[in-house]
Protein backbone atom coordinates (compact mmCIF):
# COMPACT_ATOMS: atom_id res chain seq x y z
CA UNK A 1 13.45 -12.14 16.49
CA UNK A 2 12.29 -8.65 15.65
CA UNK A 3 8.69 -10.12 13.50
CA UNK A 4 8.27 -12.81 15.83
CA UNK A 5 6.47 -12.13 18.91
CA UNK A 6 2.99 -10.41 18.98
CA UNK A 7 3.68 -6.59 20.00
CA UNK A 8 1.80 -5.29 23.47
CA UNK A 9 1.73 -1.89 22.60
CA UNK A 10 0.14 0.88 24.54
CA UNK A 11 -2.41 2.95 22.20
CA UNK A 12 -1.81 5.99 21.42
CA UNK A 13 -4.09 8.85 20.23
CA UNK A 14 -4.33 9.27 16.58
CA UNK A 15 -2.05 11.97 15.84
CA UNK A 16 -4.39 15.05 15.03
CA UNK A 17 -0.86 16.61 12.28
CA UNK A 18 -1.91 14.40 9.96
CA UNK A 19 -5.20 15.82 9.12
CA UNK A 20 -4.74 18.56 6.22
CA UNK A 21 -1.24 17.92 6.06
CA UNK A 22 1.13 15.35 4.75
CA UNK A 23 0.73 12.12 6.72
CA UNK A 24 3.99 10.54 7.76
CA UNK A 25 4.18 6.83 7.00
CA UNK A 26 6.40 3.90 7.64
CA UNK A 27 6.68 1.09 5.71
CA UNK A 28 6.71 -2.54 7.72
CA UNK A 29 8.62 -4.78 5.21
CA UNK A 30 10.81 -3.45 3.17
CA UNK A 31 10.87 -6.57 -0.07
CA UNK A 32 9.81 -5.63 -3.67
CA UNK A 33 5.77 -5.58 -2.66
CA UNK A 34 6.33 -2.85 0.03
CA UNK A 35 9.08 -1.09 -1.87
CA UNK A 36 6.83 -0.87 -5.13
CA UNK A 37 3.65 0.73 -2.53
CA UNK A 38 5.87 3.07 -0.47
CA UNK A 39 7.36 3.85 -3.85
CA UNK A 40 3.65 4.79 -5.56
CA UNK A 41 3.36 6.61 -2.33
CA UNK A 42 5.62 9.41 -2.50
CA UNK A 43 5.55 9.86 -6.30
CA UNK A 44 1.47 10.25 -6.55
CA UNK A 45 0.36 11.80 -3.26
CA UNK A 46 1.53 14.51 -0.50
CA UNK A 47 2.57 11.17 2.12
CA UNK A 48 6.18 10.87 3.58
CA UNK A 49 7.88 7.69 4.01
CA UNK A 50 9.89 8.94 6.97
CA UNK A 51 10.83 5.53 8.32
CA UNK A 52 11.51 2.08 7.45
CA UNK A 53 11.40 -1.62 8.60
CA UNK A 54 12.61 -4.84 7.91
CA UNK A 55 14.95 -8.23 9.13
CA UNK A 56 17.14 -7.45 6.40
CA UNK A 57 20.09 -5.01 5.61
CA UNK A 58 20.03 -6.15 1.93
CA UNK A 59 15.90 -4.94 1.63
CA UNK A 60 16.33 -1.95 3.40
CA UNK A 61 19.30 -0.88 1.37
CA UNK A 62 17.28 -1.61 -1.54
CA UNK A 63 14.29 0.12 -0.56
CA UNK A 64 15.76 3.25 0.23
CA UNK A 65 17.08 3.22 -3.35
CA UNK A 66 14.29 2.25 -5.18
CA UNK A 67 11.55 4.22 -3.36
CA UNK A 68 13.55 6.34 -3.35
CA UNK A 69 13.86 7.79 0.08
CA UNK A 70 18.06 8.30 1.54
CA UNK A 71 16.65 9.94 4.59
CA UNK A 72 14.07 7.54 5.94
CA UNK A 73 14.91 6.22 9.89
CA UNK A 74 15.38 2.45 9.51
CA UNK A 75 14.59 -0.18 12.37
CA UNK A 76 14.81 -4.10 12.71
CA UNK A 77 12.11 -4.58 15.22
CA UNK A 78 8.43 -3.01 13.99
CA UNK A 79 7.86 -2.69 17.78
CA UNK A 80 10.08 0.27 17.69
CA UNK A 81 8.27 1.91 14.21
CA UNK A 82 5.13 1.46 15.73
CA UNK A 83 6.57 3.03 19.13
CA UNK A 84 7.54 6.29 16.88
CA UNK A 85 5.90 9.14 15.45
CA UNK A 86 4.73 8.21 11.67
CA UNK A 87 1.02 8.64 11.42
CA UNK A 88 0.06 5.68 9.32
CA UNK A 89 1.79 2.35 8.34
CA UNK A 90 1.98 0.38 5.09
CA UNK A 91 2.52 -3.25 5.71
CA UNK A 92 3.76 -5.25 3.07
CA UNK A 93 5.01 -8.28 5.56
CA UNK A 94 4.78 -12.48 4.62
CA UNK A 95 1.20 -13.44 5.23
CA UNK A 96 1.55 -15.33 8.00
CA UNK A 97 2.50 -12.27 10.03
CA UNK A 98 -0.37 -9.84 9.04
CA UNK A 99 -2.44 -10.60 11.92
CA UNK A 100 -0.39 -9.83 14.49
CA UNK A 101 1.18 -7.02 12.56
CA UNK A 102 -2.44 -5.60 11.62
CA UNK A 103 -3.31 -6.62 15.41
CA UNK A 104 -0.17 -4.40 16.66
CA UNK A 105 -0.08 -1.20 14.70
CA UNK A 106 -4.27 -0.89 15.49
CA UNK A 107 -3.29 -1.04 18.99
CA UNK A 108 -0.31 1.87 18.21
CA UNK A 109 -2.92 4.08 17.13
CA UNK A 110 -1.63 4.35 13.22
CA UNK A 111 -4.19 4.41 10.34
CA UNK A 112 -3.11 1.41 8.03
CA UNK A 113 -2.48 0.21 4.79
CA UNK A 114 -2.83 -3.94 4.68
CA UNK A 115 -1.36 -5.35 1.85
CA UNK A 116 -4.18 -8.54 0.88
CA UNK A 117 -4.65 -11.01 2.31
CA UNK A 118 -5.91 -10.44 5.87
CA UNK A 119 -3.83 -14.08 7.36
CA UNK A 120 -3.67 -17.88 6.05
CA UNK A 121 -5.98 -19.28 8.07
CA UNK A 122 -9.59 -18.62 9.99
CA UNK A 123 -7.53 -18.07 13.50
CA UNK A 124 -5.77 -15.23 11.77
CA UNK A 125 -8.81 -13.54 9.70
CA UNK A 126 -10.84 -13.98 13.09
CA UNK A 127 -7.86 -12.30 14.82
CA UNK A 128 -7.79 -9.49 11.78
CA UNK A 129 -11.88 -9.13 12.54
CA UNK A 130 -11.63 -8.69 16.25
CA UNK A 131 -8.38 -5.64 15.87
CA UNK A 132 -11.03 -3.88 13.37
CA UNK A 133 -13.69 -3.82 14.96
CA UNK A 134 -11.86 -2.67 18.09
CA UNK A 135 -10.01 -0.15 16.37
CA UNK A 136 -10.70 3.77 16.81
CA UNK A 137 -12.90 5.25 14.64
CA UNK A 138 -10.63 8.32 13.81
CA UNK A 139 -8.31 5.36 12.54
CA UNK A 140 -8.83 4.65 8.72
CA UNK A 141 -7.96 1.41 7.18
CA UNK A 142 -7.61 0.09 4.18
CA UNK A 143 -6.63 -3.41 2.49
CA UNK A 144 -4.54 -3.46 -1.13
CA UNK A 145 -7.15 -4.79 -2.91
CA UNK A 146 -7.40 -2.29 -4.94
CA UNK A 147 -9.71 -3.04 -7.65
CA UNK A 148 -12.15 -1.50 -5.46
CA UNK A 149 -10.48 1.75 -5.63
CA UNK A 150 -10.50 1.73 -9.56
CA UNK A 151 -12.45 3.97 -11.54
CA UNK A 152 -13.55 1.04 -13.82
CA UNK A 153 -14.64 -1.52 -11.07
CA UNK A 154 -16.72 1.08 -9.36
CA UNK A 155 -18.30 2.49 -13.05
CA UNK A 156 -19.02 -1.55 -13.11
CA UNK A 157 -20.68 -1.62 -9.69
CA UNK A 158 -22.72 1.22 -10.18
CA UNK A 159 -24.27 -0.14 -13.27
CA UNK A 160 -24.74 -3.92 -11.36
CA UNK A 161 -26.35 -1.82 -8.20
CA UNK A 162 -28.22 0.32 -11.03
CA UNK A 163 -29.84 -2.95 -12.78
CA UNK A 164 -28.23 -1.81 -15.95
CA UNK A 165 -27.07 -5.73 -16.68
CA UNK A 166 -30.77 -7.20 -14.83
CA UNK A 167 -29.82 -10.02 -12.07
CA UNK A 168 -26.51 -11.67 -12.29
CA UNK A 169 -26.93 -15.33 -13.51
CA UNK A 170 -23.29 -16.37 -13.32
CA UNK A 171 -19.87 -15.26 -13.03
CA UNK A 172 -16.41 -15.73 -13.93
CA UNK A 173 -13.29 -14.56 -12.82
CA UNK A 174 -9.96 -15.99 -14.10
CA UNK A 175 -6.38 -15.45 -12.70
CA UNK A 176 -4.33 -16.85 -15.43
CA UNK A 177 0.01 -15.63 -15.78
CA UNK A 178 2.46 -17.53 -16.32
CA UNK A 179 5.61 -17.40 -13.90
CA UNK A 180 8.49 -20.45 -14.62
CA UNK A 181 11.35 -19.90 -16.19
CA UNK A 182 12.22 -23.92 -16.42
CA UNK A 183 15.38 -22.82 -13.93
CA UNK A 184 12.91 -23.70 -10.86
CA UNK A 185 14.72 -26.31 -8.24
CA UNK A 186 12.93 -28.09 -5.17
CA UNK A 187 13.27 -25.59 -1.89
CA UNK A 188 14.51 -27.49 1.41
CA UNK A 189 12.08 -27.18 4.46
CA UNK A 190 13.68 -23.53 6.26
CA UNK A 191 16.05 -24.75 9.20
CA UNK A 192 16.13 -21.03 10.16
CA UNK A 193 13.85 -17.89 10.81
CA UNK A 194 15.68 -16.39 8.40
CA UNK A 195 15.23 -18.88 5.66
CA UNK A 196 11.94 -19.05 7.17
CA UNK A 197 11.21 -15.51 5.93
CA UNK A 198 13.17 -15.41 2.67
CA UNK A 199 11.25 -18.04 1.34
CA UNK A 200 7.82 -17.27 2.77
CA UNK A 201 6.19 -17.01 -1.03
CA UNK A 202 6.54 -21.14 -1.60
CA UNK A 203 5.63 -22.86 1.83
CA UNK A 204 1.84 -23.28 2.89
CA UNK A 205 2.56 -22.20 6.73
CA UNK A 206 3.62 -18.88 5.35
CA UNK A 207 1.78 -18.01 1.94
CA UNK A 208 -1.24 -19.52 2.27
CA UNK A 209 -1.14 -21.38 -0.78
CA UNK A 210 -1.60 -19.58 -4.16
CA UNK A 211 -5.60 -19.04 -4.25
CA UNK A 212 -5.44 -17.64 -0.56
CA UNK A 213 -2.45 -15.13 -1.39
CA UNK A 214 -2.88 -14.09 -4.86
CA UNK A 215 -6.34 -14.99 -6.15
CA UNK A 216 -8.21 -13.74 -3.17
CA UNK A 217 -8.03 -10.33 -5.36
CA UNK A 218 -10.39 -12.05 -8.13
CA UNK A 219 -12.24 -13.33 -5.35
CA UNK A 220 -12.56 -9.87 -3.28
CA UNK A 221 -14.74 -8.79 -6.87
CA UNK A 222 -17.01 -11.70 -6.90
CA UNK A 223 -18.32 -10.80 -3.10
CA UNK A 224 -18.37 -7.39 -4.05
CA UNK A 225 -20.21 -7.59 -7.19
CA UNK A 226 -22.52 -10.62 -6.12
CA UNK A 227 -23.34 -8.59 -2.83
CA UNK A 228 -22.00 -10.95 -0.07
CA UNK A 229 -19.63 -13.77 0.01
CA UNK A 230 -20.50 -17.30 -0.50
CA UNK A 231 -22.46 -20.25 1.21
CA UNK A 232 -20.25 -23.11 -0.16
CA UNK A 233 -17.40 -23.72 -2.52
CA UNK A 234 -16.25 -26.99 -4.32
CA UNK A 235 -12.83 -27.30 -5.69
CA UNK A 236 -9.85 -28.96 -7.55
CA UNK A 237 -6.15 -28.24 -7.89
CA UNK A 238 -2.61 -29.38 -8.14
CA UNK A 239 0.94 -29.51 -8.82
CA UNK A 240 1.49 -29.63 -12.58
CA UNK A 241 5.16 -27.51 -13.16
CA UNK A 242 5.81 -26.07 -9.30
CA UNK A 243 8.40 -27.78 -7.66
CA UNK A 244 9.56 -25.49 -4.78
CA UNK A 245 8.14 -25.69 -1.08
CA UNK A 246 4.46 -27.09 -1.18
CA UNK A 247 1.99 -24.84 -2.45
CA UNK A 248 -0.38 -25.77 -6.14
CA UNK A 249 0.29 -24.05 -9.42
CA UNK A 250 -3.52 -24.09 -10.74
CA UNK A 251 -6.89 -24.71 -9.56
CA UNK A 252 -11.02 -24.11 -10.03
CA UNK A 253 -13.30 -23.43 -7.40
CA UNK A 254 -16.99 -22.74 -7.86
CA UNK A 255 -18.44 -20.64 -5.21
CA UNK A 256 -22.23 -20.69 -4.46
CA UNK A 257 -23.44 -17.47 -3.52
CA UNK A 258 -27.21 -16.72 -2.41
CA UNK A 259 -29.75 -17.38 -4.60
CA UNK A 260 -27.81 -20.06 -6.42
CA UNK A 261 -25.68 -18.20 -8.01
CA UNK A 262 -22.51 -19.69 -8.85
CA UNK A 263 -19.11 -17.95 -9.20
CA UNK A 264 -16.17 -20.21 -11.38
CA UNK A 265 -12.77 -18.89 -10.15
CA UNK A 266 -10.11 -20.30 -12.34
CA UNK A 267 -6.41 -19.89 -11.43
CA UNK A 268 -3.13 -20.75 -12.95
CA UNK A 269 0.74 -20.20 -13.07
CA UNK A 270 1.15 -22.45 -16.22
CA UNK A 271 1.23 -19.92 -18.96
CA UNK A 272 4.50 -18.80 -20.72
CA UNK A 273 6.02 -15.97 -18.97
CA UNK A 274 4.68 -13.45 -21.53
CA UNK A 275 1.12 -14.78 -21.23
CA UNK A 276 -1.38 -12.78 -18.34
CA UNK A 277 -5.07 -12.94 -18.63
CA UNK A 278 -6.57 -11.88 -15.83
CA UNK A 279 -10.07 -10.29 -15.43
CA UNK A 280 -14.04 -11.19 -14.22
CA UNK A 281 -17.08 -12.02 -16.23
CA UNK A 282 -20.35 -11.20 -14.69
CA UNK A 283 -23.36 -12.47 -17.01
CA UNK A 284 -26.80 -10.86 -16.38
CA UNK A 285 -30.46 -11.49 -17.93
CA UNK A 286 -29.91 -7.60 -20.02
CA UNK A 287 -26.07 -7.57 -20.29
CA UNK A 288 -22.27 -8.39 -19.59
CA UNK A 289 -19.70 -7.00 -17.84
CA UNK A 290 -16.22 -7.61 -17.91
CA UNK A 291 -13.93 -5.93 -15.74
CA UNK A 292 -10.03 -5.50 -15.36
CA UNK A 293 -7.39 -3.60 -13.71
CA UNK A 294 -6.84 -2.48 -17.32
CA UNK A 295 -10.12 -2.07 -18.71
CA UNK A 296 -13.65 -2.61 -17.97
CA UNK A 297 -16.26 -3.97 -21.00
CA UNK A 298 -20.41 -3.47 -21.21
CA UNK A 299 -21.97 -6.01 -23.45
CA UNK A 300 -24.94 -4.59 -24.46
CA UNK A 301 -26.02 -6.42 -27.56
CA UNK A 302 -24.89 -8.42 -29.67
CA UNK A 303 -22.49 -5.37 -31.79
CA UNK A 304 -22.71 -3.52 -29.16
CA UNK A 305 -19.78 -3.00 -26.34
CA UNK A 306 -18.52 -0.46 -25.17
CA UNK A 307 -14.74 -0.39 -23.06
CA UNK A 308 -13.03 2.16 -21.29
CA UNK A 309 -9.74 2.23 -20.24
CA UNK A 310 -8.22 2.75 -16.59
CA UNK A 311 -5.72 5.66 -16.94
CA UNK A 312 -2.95 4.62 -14.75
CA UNK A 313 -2.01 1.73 -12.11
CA UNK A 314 -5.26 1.18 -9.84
CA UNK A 315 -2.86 0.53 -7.18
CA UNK A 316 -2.03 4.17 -7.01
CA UNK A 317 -5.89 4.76 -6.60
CA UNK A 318 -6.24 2.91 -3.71
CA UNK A 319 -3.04 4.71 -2.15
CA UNK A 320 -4.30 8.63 -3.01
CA UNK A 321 -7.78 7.96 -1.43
CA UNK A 322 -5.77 6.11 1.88
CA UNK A 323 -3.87 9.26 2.00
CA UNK A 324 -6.66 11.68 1.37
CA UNK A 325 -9.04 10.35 4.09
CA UNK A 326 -6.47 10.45 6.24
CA UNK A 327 -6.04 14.02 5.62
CA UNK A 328 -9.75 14.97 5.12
CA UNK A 329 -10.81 13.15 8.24
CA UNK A 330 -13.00 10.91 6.77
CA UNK A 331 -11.65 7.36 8.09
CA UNK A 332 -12.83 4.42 6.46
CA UNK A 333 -12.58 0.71 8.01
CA UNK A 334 -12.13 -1.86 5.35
CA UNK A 335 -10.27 -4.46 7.76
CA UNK A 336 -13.74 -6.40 8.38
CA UNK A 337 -14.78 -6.95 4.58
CA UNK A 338 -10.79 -7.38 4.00
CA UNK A 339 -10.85 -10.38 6.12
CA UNK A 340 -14.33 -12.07 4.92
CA UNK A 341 -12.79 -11.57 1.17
CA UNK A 342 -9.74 -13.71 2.63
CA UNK A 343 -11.93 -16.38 4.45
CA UNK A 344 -13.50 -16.85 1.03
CA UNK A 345 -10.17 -17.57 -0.59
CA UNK A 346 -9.36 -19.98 2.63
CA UNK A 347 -13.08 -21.50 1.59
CA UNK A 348 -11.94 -22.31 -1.57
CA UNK A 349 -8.93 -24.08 -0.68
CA UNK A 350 -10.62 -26.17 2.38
CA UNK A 351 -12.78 -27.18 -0.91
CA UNK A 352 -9.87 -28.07 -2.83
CA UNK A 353 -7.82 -30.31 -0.03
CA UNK A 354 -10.49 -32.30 1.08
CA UNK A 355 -11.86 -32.74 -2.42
CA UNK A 356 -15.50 -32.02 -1.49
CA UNK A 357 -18.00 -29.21 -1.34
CA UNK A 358 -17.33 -27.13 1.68
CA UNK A 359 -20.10 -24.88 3.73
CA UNK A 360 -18.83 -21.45 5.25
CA UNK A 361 -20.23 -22.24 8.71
CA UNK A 362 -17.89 -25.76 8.43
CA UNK A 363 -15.04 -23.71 7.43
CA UNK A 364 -15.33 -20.95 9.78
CA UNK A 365 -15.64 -23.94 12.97
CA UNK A 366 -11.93 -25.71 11.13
């Protein structure tokens, strides 16, 4: 099938049009993820989505809708989007594939857009590492992790780098939503590729598991703001409400970073469907920060705390600077750190299944 095999495509040269002009881009899987990008795309900076990509008639009659974009070319096998003329890529594919998608369109000579996280396992992310660091340098790409494209976070960071808060003692960061409706019903094993894909979001083999997938944003903060990623992580999770495919519905990890400073990520899908608390706590010897896509918070005494708001979807952030280094010619390679955020998350979850404290060199030798 079309996202099965690993593409061997020639490279190309970067394509010089897209500097000072308006990339073109393609978007490599077409679901509600990609759709929602592409989408932020063409209504907040000069990109075209000229072409799109997916298994599915159904998504890429949606897509074109939603985005909206009637015109774009359309293609079932991403060997053939690569193979064409867009200058950059968005992919918004099932985990499990980003490697050798990432792996594929680095070798086609397109900047990229990643959507988080790099792969599912330390094969992939080592896979991920070894495209990047091969990659052009006229090539820019960028992972969707895109708190570190919002104002906020980097206001944040500055003040951490500045010593506004002193040393950082401990941190928190918490991923807490709720997602059950109560209508939930055990998912079969797939029996096909097809099923294979549609249900990617609730198996292990193609998710990742919930802390790899989704949480590795909160965790992508901690190694930024703590200056590194972890030594060793100790964990616990489980299956409270989930009942489809295999993967938990909550769990806490604390990650040791250097200096013995310890990191508490707690996660959760348990909350009613209106509840969402999501956000990181970084406590220093002078001050507190807490910081969210919405919002980030100085604690500088006790009566004293001061919050500023983020003025629109950091999401869009992260896609206007992909777009403008691409047209400034100022490439940035993110896939590296983008990786090591997701090897983290994988960390964490070695932690949780065997119920121990895991080291990073163990975890990077599994």
């Amino acid at each position: 099938r079309a996202l099965q095999a690993a593409a061997i495509v020639p490279f190309q040269a970067v394509r010089g049009s897209a500097a000072n002009s308006a990339p073109t881009v393609g978007l490599l899987g077409s679901g509600g993820r990609g759709s929602y990008d592409a989408g932020l795309l063409v209504r907040h900076t000069p990109a075209r989505v000229v072409a799109l990509c997916d298994l599915f008639d159904d998504r890429l009659d949606r897509a074109r809708k939603s985005i909206p974009v009637p015109d774009a070319r359309t293609y079932k096998n991403y060997q053939d989007l690569l193979a064409s003329d867009v200058d950059a890529v968005l992919i918004a594919t099932p985990v499990f594939l980003h490697p050798e998608h990432f792996e594929a369109a680095v070798k086609a000579g397109k900047h990229i857009y990643i959507e988080k996280p790099a792969g599912l396992d330390v094969a992939g992310c080592k896979r991920v590492i070894r495209a990047a660091d091969s990659a052009d340098r006229k090539l820019n790409i960028a992972f969707g992790f895109q708190q570190r494209y919002g104002p906020g976070y980097r206001k944040a960071r500055q003040l951490v780098e500045s010593g506004g808060i002193g040393g950082i003692r401990l941190a928190h960061a918490h991923f807490i939503k709720g997602v059950f409706t109560g209508d939930e019903k055990p998912a079969l094993p797939p029996a096909t590729y097809e099923e294979k894909i549609r249900q990617w979001h609730v198996w292990r083999e193609t998710f990742g598991d919930i802390i790899v997938e989704t949480y590795c944003h909160s965790i992508d903060v901690l190694n930024w703001f703590l200056g590194g990623r972890p030594e060793r992580a100790f964990g616990t999770g489980g299956r409270t409400v989930e009942q489809r495919g295999d993967i938990l519905d909550h769990c806490d990890v604390t990650f040791t970073y250097r200096d013995s400073v310890q990191a508490v990520l707690t996660g959760a899908q348990l909350t009613p469907r209106f509840y969402r608390n999501v956000h990181e706590q970084f406590y220093g010897s002078q001050g507190v920060l807490e910081t969210a896509r919405e919002y980030w918070t100085h604690h500088r005494d006790r009566n004293d705390a001061v919050t500023e708001r983020e003025p629109q979807d950091i999401t869009i952030n992260g896609l206007q600077e992909f777009v403008k280094r691409i047209q400034d010619g100022q490439p940035d390679n993110t896939g590296v750190r983008g990786a090591e955020s997701t090897l983290t998350a994988i960390l964490g979850r070695m932690a949780i299944d065997l119920r121990r404290e895991v080291t990073w060199e163990e975890m990077m030798r599994s």
